[in-house]
N, C-alpha and C. Protein backbone atom coordinates (compact mmCIF):
# COMPACT_ATOMS: atom_id res chain seq x y z
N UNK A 1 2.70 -22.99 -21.18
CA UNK A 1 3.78 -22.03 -21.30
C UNK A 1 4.72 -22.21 -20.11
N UNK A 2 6.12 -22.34 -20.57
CA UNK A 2 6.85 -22.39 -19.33
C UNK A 2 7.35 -21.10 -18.83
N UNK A 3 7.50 -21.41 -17.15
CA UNK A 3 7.64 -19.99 -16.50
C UNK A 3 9.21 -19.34 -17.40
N UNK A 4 9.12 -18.12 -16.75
CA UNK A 4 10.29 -17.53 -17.61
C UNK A 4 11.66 -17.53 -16.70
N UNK A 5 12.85 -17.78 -17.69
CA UNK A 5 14.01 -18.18 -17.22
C UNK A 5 14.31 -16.95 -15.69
N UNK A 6 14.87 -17.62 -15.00
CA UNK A 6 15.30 -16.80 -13.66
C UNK A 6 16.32 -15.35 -14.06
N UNK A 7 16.58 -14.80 -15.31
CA UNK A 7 16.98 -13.70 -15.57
C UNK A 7 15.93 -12.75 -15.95
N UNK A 8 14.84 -13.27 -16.01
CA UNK A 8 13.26 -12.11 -16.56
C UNK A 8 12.65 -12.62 -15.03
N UNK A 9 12.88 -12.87 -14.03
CA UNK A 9 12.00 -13.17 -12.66
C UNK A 9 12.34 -11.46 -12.55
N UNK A 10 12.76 -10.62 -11.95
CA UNK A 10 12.69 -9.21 -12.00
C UNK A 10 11.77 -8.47 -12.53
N UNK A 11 11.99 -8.40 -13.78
CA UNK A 11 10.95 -7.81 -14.59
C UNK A 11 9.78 -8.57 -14.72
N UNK A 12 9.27 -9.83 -14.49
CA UNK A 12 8.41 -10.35 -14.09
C UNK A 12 7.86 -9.76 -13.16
N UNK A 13 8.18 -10.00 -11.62
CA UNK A 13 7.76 -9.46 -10.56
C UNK A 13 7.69 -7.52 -10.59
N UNK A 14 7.84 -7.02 -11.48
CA UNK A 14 7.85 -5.60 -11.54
C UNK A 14 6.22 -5.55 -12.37
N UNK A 15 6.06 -7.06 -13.08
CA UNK A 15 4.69 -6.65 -13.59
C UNK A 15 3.79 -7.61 -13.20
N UNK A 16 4.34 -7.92 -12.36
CA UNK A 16 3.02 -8.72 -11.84
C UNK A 16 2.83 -7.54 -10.18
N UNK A 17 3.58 -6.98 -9.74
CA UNK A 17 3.58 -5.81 -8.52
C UNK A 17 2.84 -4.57 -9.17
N UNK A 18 2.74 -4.33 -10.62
CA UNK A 18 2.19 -3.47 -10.95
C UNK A 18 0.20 -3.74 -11.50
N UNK A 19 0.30 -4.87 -11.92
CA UNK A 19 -0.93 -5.34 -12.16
C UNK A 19 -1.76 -5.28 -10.86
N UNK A 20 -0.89 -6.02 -9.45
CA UNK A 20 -1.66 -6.07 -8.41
C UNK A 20 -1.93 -4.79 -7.57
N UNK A 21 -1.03 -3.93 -7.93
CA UNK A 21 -1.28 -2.43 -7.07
C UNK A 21 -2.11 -2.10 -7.62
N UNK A 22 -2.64 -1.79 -9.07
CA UNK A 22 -3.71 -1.33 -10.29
C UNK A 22 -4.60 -2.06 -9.80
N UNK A 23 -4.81 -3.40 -9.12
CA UNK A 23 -5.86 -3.97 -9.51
C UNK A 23 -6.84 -3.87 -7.52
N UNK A 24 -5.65 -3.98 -6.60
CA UNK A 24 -5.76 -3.72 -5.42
C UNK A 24 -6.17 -2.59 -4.99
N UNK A 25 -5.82 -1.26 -5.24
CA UNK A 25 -5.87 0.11 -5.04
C UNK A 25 -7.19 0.63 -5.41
N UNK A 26 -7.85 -0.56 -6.85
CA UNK A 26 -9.86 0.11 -7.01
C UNK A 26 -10.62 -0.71 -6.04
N UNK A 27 -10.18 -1.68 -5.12
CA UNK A 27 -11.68 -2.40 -4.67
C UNK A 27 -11.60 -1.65 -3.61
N UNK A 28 -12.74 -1.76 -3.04
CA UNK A 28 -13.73 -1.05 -1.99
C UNK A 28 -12.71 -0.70 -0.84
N UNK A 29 -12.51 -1.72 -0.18
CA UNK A 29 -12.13 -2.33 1.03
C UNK A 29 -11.14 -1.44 1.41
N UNK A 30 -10.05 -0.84 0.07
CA UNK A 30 -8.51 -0.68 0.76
C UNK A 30 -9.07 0.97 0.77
N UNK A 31 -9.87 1.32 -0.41
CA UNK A 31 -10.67 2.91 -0.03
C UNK A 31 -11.08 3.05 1.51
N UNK A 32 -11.35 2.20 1.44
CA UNK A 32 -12.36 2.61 3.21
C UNK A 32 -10.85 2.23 3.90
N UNK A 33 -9.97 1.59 3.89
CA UNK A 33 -8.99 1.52 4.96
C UNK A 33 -8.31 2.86 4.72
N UNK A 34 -8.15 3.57 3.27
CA UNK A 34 -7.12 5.18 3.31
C UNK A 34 -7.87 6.11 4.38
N UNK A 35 -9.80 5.81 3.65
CA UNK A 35 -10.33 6.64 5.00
C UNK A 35 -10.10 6.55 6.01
N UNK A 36 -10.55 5.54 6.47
CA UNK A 36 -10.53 5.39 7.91
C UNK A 36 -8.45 5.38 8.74
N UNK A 37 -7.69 5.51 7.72
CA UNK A 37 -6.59 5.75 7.97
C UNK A 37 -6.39 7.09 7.94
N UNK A 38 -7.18 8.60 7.18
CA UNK A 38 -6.73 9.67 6.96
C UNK A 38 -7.75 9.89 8.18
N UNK A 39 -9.14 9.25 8.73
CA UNK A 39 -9.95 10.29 9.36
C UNK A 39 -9.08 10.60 11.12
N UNK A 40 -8.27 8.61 11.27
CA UNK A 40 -7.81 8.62 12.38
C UNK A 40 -6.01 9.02 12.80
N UNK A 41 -5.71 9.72 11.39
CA UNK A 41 -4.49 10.19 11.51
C UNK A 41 -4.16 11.55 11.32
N UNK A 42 -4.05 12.30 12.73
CA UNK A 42 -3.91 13.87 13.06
C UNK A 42 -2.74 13.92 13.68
N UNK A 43 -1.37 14.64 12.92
CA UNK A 43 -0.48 14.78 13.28
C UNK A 43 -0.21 15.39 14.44
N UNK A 44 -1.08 16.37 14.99
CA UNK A 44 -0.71 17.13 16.25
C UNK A 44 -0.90 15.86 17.15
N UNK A 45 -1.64 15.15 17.36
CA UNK A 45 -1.76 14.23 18.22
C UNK A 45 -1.03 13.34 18.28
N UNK A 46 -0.06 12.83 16.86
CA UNK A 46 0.88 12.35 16.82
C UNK A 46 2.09 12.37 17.31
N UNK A 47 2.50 13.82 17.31
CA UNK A 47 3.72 13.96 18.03
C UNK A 47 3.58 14.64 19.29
N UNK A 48 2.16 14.77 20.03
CA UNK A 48 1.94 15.61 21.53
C UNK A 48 1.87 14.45 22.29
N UNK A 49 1.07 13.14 22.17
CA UNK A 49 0.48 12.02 22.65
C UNK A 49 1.39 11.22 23.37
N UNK A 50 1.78 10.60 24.73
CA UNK A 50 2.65 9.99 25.08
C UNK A 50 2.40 8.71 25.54
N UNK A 51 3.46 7.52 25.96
CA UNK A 51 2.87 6.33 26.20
C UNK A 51 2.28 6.34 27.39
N UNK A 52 2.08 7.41 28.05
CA UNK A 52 1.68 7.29 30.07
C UNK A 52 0.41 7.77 29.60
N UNK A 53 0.01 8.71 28.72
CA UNK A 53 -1.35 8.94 28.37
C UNK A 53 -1.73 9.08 26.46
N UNK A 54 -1.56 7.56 26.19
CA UNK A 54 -2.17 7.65 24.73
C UNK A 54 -3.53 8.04 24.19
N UNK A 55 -3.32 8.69 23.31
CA UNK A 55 -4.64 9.24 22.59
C UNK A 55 -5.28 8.14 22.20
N UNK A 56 -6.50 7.34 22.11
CA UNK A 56 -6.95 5.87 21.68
C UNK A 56 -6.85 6.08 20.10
N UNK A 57 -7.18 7.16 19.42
CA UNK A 57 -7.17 7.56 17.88
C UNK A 57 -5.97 7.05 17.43
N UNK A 58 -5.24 7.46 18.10
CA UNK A 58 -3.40 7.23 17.41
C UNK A 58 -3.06 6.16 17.83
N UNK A 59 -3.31 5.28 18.59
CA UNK A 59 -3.04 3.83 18.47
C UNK A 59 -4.43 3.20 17.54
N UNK A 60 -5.48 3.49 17.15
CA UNK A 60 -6.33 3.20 16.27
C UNK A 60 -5.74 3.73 14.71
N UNK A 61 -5.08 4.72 14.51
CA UNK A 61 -4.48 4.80 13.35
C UNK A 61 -3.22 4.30 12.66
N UNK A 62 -2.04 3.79 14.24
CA UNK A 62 -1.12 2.79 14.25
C UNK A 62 -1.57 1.37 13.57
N UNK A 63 -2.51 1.24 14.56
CA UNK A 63 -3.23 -0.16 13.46
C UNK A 63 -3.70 -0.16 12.75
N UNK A 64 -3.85 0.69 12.12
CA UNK A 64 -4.65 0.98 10.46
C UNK A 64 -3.37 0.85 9.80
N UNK A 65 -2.97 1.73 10.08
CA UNK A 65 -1.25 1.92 9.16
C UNK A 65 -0.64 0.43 9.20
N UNK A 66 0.20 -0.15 10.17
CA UNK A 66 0.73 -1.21 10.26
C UNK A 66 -0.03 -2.56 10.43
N UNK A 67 -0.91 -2.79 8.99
CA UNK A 67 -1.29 -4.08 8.62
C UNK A 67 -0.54 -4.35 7.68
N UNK A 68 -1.01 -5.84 7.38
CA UNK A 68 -0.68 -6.76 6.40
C UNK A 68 -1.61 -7.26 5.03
N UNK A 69 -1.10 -6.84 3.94
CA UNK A 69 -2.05 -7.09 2.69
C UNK A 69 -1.34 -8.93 2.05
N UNK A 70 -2.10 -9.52 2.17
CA UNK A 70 -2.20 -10.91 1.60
C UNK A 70 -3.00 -11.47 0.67
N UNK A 71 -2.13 -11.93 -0.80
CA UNK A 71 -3.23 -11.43 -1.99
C UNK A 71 -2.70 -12.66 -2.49
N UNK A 72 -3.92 -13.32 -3.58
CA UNK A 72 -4.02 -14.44 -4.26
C UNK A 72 -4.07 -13.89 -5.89
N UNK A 73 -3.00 -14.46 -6.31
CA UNK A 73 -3.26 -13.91 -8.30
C UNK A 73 -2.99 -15.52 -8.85
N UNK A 74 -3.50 -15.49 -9.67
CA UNK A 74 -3.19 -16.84 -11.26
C UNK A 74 -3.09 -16.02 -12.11
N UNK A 75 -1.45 -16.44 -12.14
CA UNK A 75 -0.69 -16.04 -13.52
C UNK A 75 -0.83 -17.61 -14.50
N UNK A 76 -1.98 -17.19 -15.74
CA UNK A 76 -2.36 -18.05 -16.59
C UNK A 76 -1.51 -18.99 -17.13
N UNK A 77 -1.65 -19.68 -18.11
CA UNK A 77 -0.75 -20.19 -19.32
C UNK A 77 -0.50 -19.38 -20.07
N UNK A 78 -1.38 -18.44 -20.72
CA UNK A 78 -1.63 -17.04 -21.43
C UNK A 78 -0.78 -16.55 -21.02
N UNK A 79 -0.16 -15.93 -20.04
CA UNK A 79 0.51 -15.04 -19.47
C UNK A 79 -0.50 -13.74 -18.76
N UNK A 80 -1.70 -14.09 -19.33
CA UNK A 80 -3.09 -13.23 -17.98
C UNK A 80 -3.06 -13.40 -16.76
N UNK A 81 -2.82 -12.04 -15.87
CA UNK A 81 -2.58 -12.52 -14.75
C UNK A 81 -4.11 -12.16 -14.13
N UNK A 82 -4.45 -12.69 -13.21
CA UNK A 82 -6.06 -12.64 -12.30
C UNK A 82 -6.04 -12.43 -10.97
N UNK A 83 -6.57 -11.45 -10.34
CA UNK A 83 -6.44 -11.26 -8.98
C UNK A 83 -7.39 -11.92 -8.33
N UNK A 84 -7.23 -13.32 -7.37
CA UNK A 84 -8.02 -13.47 -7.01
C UNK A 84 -8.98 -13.30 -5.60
N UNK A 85 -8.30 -13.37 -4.93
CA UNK A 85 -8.77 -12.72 -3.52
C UNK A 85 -7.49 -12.08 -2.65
N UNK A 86 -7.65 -11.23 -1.34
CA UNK A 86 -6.85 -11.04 -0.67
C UNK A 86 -7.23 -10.40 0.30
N UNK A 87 -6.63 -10.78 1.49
CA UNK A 87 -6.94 -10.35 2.78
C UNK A 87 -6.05 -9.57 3.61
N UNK A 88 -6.58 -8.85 4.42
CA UNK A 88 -6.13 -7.68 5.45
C UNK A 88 -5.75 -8.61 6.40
N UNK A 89 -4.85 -8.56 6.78
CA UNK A 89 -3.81 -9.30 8.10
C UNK A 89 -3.43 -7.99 9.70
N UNK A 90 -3.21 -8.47 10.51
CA UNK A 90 -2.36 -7.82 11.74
C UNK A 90 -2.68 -6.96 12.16
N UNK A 91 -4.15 -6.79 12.23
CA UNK A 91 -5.11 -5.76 12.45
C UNK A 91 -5.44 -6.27 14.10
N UNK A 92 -4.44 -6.12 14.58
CA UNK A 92 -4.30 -6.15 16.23
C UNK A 92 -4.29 -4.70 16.89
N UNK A 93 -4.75 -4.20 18.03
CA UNK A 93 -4.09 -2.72 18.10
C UNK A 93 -3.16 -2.62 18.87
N UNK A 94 -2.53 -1.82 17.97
CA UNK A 94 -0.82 -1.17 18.47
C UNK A 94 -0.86 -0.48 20.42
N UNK A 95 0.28 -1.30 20.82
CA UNK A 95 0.33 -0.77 21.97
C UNK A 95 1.23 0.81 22.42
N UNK A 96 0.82 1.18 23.73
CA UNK A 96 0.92 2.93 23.80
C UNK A 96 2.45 2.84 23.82
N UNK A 97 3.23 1.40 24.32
CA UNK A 97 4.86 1.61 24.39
C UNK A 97 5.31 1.81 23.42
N UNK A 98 4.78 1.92 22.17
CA UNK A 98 5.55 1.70 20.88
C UNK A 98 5.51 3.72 20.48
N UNK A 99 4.87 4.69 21.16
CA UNK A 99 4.63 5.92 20.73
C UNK A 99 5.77 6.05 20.94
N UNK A 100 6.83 6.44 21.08
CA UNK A 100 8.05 7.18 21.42
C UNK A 100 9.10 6.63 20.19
N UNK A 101 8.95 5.36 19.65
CA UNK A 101 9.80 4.65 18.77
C UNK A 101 8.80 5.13 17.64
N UNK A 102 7.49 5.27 17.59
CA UNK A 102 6.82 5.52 16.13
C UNK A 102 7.01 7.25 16.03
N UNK A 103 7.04 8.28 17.07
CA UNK A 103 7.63 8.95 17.24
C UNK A 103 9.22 9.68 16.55
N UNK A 104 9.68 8.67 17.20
CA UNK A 104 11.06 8.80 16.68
C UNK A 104 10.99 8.83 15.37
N UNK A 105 10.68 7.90 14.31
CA UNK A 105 10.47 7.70 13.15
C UNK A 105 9.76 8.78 12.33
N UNK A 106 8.64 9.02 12.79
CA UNK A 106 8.11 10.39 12.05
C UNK A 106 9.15 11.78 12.41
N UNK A 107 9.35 12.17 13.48
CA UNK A 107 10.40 13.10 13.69
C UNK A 107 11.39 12.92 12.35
N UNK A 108 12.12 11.72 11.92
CA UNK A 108 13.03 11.27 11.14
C UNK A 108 12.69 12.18 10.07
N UNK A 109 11.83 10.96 9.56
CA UNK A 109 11.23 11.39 8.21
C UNK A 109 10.79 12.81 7.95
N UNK A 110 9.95 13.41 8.97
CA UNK A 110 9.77 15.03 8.67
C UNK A 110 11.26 15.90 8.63
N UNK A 111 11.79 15.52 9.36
CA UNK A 111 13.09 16.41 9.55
C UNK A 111 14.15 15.95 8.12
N UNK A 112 14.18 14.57 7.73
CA UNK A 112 15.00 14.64 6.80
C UNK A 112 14.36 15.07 5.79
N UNK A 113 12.94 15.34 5.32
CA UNK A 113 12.41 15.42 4.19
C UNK A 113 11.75 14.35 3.25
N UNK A 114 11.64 13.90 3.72
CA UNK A 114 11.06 12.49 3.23
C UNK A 114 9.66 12.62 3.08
N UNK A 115 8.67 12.93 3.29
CA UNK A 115 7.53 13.71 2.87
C UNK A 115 7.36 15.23 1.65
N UNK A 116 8.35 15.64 1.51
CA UNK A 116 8.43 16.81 0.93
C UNK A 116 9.66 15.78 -1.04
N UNK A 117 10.32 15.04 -0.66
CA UNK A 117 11.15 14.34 -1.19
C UNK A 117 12.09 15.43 -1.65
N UNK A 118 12.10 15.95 -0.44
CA UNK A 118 13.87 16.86 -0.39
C UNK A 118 15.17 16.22 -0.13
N UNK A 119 16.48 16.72 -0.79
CA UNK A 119 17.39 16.27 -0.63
C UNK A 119 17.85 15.05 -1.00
N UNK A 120 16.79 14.06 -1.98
CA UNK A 120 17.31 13.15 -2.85
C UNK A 120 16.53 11.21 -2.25
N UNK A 121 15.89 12.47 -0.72
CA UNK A 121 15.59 10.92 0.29
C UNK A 121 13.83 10.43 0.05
N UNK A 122 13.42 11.15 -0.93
CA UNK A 122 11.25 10.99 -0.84
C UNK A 122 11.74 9.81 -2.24
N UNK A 123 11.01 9.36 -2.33
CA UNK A 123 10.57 8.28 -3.22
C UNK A 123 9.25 8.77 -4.29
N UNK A 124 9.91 9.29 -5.26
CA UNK A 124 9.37 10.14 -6.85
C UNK A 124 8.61 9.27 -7.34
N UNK A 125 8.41 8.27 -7.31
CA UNK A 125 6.87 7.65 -7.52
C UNK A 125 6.10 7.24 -6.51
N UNK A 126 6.21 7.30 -5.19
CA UNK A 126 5.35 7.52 -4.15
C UNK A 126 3.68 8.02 -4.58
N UNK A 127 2.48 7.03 -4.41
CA UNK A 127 1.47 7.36 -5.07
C UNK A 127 0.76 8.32 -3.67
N UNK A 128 1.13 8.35 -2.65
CA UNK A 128 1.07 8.71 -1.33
C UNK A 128 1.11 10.44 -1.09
N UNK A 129 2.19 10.62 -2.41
CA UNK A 129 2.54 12.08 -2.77
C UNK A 129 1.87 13.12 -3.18
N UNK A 130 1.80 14.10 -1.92
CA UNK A 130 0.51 15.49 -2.24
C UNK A 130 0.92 15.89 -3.93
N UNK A 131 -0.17 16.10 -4.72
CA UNK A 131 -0.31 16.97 -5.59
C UNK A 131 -0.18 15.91 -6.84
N UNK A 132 0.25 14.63 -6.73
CA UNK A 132 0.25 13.12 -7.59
C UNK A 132 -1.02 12.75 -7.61
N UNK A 133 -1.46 13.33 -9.50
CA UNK A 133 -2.77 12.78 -10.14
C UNK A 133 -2.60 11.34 -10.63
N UNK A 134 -1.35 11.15 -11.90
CA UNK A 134 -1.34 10.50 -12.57
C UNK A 134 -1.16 9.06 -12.21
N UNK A 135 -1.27 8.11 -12.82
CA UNK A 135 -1.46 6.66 -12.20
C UNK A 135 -0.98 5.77 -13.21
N UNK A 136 0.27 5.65 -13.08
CA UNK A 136 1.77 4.82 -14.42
C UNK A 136 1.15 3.58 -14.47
N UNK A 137 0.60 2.82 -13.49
CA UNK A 137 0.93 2.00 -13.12
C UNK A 137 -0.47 1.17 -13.65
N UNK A 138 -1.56 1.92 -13.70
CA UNK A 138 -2.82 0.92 -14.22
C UNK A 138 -3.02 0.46 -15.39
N UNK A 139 -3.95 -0.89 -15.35
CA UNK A 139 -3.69 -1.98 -16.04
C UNK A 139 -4.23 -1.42 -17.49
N UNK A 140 -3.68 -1.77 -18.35
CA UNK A 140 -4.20 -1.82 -19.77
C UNK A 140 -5.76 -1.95 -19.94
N UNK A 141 -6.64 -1.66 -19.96
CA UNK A 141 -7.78 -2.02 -20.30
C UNK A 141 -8.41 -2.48 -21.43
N UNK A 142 -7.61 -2.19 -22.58
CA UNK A 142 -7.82 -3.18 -23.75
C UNK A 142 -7.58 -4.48 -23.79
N UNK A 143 -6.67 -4.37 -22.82
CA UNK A 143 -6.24 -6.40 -22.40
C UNK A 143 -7.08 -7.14 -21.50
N UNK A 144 -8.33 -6.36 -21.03
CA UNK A 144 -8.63 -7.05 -19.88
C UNK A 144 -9.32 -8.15 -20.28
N UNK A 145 -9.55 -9.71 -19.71
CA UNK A 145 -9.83 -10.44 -20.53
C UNK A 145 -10.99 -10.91 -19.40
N UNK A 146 -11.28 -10.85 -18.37
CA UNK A 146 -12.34 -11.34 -17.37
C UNK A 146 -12.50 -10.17 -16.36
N UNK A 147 -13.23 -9.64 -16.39
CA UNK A 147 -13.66 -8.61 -14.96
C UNK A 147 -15.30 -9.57 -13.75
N UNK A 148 -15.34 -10.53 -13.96
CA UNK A 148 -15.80 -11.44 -12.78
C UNK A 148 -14.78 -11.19 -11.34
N UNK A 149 -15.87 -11.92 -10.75
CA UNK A 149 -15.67 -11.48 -9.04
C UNK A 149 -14.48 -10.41 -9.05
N UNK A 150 -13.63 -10.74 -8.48
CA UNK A 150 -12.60 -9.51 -7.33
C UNK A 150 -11.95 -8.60 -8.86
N UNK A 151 -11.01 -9.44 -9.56
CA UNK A 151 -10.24 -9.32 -10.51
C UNK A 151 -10.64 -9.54 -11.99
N UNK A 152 -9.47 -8.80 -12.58
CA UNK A 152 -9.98 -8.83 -13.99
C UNK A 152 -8.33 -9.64 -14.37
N UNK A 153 -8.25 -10.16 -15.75
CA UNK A 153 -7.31 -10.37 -16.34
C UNK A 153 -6.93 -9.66 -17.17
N UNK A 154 -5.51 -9.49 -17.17
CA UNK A 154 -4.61 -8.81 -17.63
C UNK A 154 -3.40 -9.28 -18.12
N UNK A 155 -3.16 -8.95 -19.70
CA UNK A 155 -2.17 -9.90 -20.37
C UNK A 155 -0.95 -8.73 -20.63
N UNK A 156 0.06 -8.34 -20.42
CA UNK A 156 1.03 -7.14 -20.39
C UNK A 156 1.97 -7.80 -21.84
């Protein structure tokens, strides 16, 4: 099968970003990173904490937050796409100079609303979003055509 003309690369990549969030978001690994991202992220400490005396938690939850996800899929001949492995990147820890600029940024966002998605600026499919059950985005399960190791296949 030949790839599809460079006017369906868009909508391509909208379903192959959706297969891999569906398919990324159930294994183990990224569960234990939300934990260990919600146990070490306490806002009071966030915005009290300074770079002359950092809290070690909040630069331990900086580096939870600001990694890198690096993921392997085969998109078939079929058009089944397969997740095949992927790894956690940049899991260095964040230094205490950066509190006042990560700072700044949350100040932002709370004050403009961007957590609340007031005023037109939160992002309405944000899966991140208090009180968001539903899940648009997971894979068909009648299509699945291999659930071996990491990934399953998925034909959209």
């Amino acid at each position: 099968m030949a790839r599809p003309p460079r006017a369906h690369l868009p909508r391509r990549g909208a379903r192959v970003a959706r297969f891999l969030f569906a398919e990324i978001r159930r294994h183990e690994a990224l569960r234990f990173l939300r934990d260990l991202q919600a146990r070490f992220a306490r806002r009071d400490t966030f915005l009290a904490t300074t770079a002359a005396a950092p809290d070690e938690d909040l630069l331990v939850a900086m580096t939870l937050r600001d990694c890198s996800l690096f993921f392997r899929y085969e998109d078939g001949e079929d058009g089944a796409l397969r997740l095949l492995d992927f790894t956690l990147a940049d899991l260095d820890k964040k230094m205490p100079s950066k509190i006042p600029s990560w700072q700044k940024t949350e100040r932002e966002l709370i004050d403009g609303g961007w957590y609340e998605g007031k005023r037109g600026c939160g992002m309405p499919n944000c899966y991140l979003k208090e009180g968001r059950t539903e899940d648009v985005t997971r894979a068909d399960e009648t299509r699945l055509k291999d659930a071996s190791r990491l990934g399953m296949a998925y034909k959209d």
